[in-house]
C-alpha atoms as a PDB file:
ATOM      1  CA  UNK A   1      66.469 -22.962  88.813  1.00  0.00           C
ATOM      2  CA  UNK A   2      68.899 -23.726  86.235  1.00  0.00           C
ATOM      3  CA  UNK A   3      71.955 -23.831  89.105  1.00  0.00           C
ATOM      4  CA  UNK A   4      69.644 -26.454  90.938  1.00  0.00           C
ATOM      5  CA  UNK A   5      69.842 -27.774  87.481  1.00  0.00           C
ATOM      6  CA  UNK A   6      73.270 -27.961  87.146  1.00  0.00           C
ATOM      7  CA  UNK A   7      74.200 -29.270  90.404  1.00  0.00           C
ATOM      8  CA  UNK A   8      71.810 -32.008  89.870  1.00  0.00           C
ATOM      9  CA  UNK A   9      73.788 -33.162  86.906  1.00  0.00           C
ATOM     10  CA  UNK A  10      77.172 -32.745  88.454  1.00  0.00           C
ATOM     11  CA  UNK A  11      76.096 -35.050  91.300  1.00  0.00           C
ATOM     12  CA  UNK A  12      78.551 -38.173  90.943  1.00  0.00           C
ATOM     13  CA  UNK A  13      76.481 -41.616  90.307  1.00  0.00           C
ATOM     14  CA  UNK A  14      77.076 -44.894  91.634  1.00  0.00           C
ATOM     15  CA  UNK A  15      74.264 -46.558  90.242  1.00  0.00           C
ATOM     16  CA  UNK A  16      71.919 -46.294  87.110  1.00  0.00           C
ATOM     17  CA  UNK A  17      69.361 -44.041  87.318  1.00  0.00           C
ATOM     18  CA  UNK A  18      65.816 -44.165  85.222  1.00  0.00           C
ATOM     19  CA  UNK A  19      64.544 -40.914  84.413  1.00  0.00           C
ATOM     20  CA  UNK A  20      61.983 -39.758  82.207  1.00  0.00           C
ATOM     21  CA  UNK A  21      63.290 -38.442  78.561  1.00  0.00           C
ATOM     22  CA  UNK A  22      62.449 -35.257  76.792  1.00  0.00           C
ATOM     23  CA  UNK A  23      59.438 -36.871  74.956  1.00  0.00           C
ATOM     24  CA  UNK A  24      58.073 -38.672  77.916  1.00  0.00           C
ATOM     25  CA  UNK A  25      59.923 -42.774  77.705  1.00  0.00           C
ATOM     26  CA  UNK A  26      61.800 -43.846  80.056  1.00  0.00           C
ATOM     27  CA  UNK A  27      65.805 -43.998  79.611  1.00  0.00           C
ATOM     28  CA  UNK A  28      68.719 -45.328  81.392  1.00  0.00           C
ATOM     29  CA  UNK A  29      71.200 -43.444  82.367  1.00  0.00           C
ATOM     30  CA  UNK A  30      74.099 -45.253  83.430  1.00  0.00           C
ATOM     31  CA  UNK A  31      76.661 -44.932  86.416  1.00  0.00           C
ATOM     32  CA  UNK A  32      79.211 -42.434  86.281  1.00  0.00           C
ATOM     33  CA  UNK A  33      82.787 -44.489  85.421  1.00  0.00           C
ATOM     34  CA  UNK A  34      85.801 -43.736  87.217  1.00  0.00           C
ATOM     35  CA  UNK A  35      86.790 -40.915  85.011  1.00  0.00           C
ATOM     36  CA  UNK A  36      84.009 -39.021  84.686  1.00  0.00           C
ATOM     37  CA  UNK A  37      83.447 -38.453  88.540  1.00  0.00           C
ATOM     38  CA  UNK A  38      86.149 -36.861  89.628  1.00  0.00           C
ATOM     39  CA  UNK A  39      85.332 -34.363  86.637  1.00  0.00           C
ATOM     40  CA  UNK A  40      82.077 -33.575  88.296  1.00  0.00           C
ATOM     41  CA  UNK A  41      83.442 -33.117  90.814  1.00  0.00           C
ATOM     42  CA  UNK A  42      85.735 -30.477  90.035  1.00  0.00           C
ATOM     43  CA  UNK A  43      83.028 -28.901  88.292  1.00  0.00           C
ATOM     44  CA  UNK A  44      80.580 -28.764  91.157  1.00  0.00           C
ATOM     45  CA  UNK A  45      83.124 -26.877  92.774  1.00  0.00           C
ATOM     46  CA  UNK A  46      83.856 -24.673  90.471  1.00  0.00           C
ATOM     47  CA  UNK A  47      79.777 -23.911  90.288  1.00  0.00           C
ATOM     48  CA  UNK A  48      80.038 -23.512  93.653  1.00  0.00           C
ATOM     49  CA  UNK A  49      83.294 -21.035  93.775  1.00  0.00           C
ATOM     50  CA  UNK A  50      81.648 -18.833  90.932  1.00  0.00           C
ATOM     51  CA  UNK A  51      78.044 -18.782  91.121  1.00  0.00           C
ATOM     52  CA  UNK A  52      76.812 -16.880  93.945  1.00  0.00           C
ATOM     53  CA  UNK A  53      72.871 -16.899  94.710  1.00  0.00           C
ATOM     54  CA  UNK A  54      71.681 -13.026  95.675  1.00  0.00           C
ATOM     55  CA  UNK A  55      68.511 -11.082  96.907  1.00  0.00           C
ATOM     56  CA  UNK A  56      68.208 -10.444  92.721  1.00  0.00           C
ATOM     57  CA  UNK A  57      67.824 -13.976  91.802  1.00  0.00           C
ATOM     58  CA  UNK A  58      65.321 -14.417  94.796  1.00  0.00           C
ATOM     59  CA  UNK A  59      63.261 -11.423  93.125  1.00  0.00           C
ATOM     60  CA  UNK A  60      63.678 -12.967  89.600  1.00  0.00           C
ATOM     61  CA  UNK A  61      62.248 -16.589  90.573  1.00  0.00           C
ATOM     62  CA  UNK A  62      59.459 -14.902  92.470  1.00  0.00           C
ATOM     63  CA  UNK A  63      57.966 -13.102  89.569  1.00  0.00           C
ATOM     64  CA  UNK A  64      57.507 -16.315  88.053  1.00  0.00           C
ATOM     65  CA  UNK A  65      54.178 -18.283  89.020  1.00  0.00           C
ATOM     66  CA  UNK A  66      55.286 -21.239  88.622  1.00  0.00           C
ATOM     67  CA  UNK A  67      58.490 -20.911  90.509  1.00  0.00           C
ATOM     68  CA  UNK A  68      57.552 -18.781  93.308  1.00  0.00           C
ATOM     69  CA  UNK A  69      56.650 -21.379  95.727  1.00  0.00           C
ATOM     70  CA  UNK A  70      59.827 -23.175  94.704  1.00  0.00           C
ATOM     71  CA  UNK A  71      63.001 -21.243  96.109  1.00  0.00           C
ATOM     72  CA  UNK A  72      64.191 -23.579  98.831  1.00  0.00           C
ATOM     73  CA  UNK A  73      63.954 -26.752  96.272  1.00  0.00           C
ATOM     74  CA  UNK A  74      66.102 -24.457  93.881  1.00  0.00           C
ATOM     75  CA  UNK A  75      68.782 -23.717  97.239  1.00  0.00           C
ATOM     76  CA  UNK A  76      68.033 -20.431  98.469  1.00  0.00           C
ATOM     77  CA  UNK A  77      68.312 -20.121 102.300  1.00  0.00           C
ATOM     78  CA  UNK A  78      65.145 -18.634 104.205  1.00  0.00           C
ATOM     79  CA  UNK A  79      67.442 -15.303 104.913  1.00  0.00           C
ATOM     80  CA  UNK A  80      68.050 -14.990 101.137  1.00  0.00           C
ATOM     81  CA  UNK A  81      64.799 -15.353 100.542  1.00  0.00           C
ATOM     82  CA  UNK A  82      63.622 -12.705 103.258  1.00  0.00           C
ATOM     83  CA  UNK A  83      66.733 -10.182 101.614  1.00  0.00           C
ATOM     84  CA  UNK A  84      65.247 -10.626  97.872  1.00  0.00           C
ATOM     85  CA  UNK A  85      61.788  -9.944  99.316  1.00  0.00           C
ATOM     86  CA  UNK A  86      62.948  -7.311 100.771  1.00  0.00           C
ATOM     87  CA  UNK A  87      64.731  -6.314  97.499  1.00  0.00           C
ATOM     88  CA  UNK A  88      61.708  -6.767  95.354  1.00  0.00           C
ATOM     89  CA  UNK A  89      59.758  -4.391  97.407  1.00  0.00           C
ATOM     90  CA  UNK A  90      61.814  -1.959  97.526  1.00  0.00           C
ATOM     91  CA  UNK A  91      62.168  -2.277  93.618  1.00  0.00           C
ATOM     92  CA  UNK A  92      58.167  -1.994  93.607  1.00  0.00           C
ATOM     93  CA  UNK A  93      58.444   1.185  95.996  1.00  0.00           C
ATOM     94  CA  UNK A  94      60.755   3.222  93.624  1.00  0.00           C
ATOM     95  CA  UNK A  95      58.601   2.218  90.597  1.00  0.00           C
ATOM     96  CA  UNK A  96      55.488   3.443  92.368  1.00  0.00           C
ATOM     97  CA  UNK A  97      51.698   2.108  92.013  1.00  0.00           C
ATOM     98  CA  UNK A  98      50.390   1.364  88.252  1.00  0.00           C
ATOM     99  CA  UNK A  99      49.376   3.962  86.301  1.00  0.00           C
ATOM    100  CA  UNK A 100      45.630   4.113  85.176  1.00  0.00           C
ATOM    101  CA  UNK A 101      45.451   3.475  81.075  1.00  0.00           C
ATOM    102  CA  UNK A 102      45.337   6.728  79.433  1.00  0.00           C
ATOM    103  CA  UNK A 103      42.271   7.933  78.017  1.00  0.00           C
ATOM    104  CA  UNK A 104      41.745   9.775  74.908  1.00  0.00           C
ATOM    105  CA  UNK A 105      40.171  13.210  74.035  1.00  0.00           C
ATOM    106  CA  UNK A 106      37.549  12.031  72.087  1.00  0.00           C
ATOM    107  CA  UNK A 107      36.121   9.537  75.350  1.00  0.00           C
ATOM    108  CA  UNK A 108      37.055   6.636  73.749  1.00  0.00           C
ATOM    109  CA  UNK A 109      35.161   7.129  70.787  1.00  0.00           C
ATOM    110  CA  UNK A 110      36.637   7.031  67.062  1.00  0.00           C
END
């Protein structure tokens, strides 16, 4: 989520955008001027050159609740998706079923 994050911000503006601020007014935030988009850029594709999604960030998102239904909005192709299903599994396989709480000699009783 936080590279769908970051390319969101890198995205070059040509307009002002209105977006809601950290404690819940609305705020202005202006076009991007001639210098600063070009820098973004060059930084999206940097992101892009560096960061590489994989079947472990696929398992990762998927653990969380909230996320879970969320992959494509966060970039992840339906084949990397299907691979870090595939991956999580397998992960779950090796680790084996939960193990039943472990009871004491004395029945439970103190």
């Amino acid at each position: 989520m936080w590279l769908a994050k970051l390319k969101a911000h890198l995205q070059p503006r040509d307009e002002p955008v209105t977006v809601k601020g950290a404690s819940g007014e609305k705020m202005t935030i202006p076009a991007n001027s001639e210098d600063i988009a070009p820098i973004k850029v060059r930084l999206l594709e940097q992101l892009e050159e560096k960061f590489f999604l994989k079947p472990f960030h696929v398992a990762a998102t998927y653990l969380d609740p909230l996320q879970k239904n969320r992959l494509k909005d966060y970039g992840f192709t339906q084949e990397l998706i299907d691979q870090g299903l595939v991956y999580l599994k397998d992960i779950m396989r090796k680790v084996g079923p939960p193990k039943p709480p472990a009871t004491s000699m004395f029945g439970g009783m103190r």
